[in-house]
PDB file of N, CA and C in Angstrom:
ATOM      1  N   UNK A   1       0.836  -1.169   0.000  1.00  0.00           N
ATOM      2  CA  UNK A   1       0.000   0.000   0.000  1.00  0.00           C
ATOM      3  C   UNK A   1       0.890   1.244   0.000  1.00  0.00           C
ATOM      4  N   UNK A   2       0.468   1.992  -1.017  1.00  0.00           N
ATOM      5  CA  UNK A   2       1.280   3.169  -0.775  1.00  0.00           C
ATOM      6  C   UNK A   2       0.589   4.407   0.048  1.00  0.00           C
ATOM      7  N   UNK A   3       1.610   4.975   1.341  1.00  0.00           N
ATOM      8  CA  UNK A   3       0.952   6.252   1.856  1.00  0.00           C
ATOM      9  C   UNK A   3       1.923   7.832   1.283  1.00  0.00           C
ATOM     10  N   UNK A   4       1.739   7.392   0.599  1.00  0.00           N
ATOM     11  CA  UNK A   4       3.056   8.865  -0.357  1.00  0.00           C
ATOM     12  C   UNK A   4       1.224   9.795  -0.042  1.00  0.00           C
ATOM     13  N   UNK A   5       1.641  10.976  -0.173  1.00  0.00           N
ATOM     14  CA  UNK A   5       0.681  12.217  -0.240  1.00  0.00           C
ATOM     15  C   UNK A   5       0.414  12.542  -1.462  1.00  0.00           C
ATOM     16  N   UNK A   6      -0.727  12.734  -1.903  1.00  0.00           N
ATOM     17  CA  UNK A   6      -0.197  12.828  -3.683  1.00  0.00           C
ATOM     18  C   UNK A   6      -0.466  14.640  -3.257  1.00  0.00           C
ATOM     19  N   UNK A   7      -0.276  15.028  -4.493  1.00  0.00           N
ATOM     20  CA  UNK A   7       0.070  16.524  -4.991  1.00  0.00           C
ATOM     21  C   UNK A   7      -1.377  17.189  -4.425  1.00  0.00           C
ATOM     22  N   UNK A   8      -2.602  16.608  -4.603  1.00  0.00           N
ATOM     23  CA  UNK A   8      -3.801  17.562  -4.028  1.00  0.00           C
ATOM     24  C   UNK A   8      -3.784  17.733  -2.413  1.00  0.00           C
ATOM     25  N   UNK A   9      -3.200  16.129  -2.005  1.00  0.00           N
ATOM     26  CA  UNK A   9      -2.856  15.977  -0.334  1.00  0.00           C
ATOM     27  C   UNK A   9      -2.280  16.934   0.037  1.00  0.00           C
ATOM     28  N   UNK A  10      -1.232  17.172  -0.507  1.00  0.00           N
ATOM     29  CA  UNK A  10      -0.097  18.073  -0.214  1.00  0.00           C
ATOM     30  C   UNK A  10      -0.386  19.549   0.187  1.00  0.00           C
ATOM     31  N   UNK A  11      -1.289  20.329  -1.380  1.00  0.00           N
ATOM     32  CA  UNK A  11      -1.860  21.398  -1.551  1.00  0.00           C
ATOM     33  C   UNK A  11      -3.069  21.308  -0.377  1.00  0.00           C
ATOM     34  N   UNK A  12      -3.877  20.479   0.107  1.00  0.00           N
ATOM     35  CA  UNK A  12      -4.895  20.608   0.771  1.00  0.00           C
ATOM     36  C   UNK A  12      -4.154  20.555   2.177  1.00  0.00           C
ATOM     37  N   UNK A  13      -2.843  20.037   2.289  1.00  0.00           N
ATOM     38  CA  UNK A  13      -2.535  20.558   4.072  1.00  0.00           C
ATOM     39  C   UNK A  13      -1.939  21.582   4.406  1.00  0.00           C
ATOM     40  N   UNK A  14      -1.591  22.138   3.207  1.00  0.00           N
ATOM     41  CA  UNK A  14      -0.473  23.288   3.050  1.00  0.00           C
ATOM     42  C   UNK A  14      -1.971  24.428   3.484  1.00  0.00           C
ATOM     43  N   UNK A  15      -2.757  24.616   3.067  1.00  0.00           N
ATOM     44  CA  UNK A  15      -3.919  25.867   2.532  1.00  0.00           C
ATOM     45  C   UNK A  15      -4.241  25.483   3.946  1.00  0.00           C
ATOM     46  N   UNK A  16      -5.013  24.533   4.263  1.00  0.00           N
ATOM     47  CA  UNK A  16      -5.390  23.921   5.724  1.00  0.00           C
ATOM     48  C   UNK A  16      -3.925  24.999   6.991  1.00  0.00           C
ATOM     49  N   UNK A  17      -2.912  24.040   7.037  1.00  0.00           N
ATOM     50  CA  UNK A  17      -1.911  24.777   7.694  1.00  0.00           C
ATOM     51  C   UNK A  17      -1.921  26.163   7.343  1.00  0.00           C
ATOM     52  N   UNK A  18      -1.742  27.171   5.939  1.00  0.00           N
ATOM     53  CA  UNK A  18      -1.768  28.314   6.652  1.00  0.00           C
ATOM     54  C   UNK A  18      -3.228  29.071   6.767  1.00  0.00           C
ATOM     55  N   UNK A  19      -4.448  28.763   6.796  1.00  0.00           N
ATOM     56  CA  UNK A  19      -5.542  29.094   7.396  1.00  0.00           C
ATOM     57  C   UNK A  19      -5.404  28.985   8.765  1.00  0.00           C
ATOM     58  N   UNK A  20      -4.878  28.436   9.223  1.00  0.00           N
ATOM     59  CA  UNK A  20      -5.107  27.618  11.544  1.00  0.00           C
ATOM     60  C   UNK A  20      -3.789  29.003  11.443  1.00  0.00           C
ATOM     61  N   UNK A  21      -2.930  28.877  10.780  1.00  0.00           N
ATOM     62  CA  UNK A  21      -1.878  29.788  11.341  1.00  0.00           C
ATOM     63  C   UNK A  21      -2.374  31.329  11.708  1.00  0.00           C
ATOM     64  N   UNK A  22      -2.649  31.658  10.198  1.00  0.00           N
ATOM     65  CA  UNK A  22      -3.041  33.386  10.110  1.00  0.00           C
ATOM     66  C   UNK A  22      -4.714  33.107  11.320  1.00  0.00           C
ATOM     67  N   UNK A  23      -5.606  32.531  11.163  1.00  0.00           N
ATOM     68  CA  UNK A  23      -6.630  32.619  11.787  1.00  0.00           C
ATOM     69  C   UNK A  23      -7.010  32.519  13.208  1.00  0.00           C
ATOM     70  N   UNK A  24      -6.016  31.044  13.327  1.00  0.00           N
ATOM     71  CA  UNK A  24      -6.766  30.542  15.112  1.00  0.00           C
ATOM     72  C   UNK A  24      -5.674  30.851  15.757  1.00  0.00           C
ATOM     73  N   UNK A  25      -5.359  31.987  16.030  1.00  0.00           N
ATOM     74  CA  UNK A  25      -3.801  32.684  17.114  1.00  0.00           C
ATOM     75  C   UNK A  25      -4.553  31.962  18.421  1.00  0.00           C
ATOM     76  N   UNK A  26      -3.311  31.955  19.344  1.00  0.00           N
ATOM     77  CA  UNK A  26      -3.715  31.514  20.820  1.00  0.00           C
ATOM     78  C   UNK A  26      -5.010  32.370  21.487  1.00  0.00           C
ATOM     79  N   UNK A  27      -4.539  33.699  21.347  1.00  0.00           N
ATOM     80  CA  UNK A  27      -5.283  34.940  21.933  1.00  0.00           C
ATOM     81  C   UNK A  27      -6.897  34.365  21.630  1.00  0.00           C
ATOM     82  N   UNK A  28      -7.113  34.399  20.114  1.00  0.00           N
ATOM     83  CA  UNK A  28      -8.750  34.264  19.558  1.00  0.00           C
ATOM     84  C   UNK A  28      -9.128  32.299  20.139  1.00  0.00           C
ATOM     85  N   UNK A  29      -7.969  31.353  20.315  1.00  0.00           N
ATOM     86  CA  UNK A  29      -8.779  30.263  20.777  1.00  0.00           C
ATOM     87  C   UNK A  29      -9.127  30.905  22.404  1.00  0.00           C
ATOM     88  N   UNK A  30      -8.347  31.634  23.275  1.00  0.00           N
ATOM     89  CA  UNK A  30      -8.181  32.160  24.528  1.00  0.00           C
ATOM     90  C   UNK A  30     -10.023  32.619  24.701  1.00  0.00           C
ATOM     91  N   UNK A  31     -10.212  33.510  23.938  1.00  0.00           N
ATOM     92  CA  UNK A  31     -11.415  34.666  23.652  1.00  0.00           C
ATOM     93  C   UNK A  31     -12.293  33.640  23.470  1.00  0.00           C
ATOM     94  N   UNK A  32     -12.457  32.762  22.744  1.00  0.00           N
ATOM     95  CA  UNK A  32     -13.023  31.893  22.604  1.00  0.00           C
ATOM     96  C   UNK A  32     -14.014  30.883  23.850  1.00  0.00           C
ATOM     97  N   UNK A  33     -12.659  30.910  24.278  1.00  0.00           N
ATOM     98  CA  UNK A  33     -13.137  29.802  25.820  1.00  0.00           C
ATOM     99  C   UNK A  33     -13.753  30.672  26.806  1.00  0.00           C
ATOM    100  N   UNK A  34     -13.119  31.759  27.047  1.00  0.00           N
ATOM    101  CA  UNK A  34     -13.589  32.786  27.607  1.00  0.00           C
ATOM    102  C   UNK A  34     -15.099  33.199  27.279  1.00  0.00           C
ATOM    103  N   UNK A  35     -15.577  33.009  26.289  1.00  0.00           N
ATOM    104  CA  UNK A  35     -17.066  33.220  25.990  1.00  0.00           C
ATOM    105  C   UNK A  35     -18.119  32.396  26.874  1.00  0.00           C
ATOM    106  N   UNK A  36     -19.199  33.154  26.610  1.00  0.00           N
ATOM    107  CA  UNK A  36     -20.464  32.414  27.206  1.00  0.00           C
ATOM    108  C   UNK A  36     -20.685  30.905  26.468  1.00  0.00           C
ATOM    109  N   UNK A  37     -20.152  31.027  25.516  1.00  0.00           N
ATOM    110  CA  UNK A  37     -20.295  29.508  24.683  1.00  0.00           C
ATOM    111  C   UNK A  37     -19.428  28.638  24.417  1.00  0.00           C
ATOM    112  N   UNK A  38     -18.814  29.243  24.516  1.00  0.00           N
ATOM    113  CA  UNK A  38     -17.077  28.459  24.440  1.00  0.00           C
ATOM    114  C   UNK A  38     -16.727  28.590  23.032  1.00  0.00           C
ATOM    115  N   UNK A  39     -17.647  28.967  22.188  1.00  0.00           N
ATOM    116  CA  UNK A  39     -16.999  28.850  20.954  1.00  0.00           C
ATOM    117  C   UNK A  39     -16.813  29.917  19.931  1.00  0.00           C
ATOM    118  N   UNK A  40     -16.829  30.056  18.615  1.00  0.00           N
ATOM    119  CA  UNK A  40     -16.459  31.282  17.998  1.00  0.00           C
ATOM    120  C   UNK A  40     -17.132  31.562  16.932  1.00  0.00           C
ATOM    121  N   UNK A  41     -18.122  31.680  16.632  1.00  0.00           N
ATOM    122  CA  UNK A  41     -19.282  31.373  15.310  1.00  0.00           C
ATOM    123  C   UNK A  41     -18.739  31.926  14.396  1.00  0.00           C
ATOM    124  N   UNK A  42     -17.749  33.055  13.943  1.00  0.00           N
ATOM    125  CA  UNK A  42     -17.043  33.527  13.160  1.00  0.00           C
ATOM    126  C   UNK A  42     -16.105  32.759  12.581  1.00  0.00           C
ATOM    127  N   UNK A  43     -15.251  31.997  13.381  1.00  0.00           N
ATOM    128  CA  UNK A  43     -13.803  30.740  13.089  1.00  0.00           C
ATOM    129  C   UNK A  43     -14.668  29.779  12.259  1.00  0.00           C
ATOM    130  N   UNK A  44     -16.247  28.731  12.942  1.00  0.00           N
ATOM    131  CA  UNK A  44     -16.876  28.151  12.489  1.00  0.00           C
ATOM    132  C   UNK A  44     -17.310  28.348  11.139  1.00  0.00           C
ATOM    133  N   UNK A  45     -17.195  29.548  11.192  1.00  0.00           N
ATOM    134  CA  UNK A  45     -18.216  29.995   9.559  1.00  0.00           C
ATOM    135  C   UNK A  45     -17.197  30.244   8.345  1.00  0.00           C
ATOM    136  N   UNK A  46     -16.307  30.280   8.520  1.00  0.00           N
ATOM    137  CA  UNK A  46     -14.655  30.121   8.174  1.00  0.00           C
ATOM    138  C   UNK A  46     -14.414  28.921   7.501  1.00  0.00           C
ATOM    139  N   UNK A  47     -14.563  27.795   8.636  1.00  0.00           N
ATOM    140  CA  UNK A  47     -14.289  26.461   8.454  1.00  0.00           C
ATOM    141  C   UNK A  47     -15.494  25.599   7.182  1.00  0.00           C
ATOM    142  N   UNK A  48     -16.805  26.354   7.899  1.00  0.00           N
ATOM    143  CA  UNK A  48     -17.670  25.951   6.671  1.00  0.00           C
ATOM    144  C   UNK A  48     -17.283  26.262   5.434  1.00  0.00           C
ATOM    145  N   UNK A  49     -17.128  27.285   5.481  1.00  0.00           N
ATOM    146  CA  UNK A  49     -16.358  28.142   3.551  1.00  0.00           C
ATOM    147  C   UNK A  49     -15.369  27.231   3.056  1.00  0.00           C
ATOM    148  N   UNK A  50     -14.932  26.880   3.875  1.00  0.00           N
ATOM    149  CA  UNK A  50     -13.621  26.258   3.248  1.00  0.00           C
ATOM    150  C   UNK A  50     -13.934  24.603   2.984  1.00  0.00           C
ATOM    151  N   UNK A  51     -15.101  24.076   3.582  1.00  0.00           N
ATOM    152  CA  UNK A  51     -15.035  23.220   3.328  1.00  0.00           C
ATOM    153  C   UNK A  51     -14.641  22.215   4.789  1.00  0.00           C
ATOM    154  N   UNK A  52     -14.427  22.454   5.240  1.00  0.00           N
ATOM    155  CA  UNK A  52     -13.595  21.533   6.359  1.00  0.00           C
ATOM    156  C   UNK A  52     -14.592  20.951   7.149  1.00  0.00           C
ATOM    157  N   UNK A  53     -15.650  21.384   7.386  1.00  0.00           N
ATOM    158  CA  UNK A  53     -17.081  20.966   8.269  1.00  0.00           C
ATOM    159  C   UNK A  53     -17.416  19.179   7.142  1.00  0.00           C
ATOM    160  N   UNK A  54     -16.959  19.671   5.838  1.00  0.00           N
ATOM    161  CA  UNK A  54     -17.549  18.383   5.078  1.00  0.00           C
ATOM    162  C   UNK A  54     -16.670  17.712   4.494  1.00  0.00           C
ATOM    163  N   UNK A  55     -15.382  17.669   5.262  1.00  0.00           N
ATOM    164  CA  UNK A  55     -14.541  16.553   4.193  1.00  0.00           C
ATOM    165  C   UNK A  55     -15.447  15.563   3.768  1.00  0.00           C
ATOM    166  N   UNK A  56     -15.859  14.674   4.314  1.00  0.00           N
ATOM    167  CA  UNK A  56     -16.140  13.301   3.717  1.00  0.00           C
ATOM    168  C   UNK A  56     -17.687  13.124   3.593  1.00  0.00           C
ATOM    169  N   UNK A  57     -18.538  14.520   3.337  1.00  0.00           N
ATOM    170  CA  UNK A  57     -19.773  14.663   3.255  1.00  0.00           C
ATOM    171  C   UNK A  57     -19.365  14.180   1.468  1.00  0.00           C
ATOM    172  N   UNK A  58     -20.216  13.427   1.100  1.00  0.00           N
ATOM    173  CA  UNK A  58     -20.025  13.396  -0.531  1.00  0.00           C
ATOM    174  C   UNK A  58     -20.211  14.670  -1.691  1.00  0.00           C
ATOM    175  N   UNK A  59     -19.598  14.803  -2.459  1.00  0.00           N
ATOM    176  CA  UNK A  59     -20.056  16.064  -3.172  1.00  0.00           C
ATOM    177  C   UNK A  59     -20.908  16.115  -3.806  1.00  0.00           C
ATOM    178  N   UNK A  60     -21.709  15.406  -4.268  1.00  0.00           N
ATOM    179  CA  UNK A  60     -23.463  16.009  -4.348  1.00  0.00           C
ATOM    180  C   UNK A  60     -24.426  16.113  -3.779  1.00  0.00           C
ATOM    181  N   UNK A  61     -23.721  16.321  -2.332  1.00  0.00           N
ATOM    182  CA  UNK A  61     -24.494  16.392  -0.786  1.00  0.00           C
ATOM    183  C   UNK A  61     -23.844  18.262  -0.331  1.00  0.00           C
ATOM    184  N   UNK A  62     -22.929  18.678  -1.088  1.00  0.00           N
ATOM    185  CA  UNK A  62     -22.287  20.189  -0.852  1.00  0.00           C
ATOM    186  C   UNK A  62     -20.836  19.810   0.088  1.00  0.00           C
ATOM    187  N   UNK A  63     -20.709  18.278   0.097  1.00  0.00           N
ATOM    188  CA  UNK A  63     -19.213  17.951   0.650  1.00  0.00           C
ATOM    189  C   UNK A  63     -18.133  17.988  -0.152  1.00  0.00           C
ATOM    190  N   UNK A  64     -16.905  17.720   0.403  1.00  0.00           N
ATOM    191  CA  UNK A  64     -15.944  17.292  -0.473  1.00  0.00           C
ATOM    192  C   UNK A  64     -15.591  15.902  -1.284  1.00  0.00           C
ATOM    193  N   UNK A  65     -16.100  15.520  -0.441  1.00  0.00           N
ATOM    194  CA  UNK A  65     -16.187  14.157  -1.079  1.00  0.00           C
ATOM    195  C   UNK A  65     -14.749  12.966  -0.660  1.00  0.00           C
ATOM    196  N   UNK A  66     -14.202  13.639   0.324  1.00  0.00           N
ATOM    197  CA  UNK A  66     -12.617  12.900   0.493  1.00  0.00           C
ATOM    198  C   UNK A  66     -13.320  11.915   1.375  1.00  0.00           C
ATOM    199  N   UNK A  67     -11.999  10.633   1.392  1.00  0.00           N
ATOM    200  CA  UNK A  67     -12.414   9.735   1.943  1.00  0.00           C
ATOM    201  C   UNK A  67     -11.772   9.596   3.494  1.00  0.00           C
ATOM    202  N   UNK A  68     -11.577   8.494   4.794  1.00  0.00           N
ATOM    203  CA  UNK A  68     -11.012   9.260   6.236  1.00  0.00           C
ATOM    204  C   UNK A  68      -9.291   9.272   5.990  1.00  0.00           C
ATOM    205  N   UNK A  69      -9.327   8.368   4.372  1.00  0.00           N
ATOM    206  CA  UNK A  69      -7.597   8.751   4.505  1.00  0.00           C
ATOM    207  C   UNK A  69      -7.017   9.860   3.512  1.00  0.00           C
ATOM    208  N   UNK A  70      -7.517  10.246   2.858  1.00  0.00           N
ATOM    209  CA  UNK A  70      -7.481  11.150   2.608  1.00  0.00           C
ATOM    210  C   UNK A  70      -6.950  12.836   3.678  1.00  0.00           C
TER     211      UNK A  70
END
């Protein structure tokens, strides 16, 4: 079995990695917890855009369609 990353793997952890970088600083997960909810509906709505809420939702469901190894 091969686990090499192919070229979309690659591009999809790279974009992934620098989204968490520029976005989820310590401070905003900090602010975060600190809330009445614990969470950040702004970061969330982020994550939806991008896709990340649906990796493995199929794509003619509005997912991506990746599979869990992927």
């Amino acid at each position: 079995m091969d686990f090499t990353f192919t070229e979309d793997q690659l591009l999809f952890q790279s974009s992934v990695r620098d989204f968490l970088t520029a976005e989820v600083t310590p401070e905003r997960i900090r602010t975060s917890w600190a809330s009445a909810t614990g969470r950040d509906p702004a970061l969330w709505q982020q994550l939806v855009e991008l896709g990340l809420v649906g990796l493995t939702v199929p794509a003619e469901h509005g997912g991506l369609g990746m599979s869990e190894l992927d």
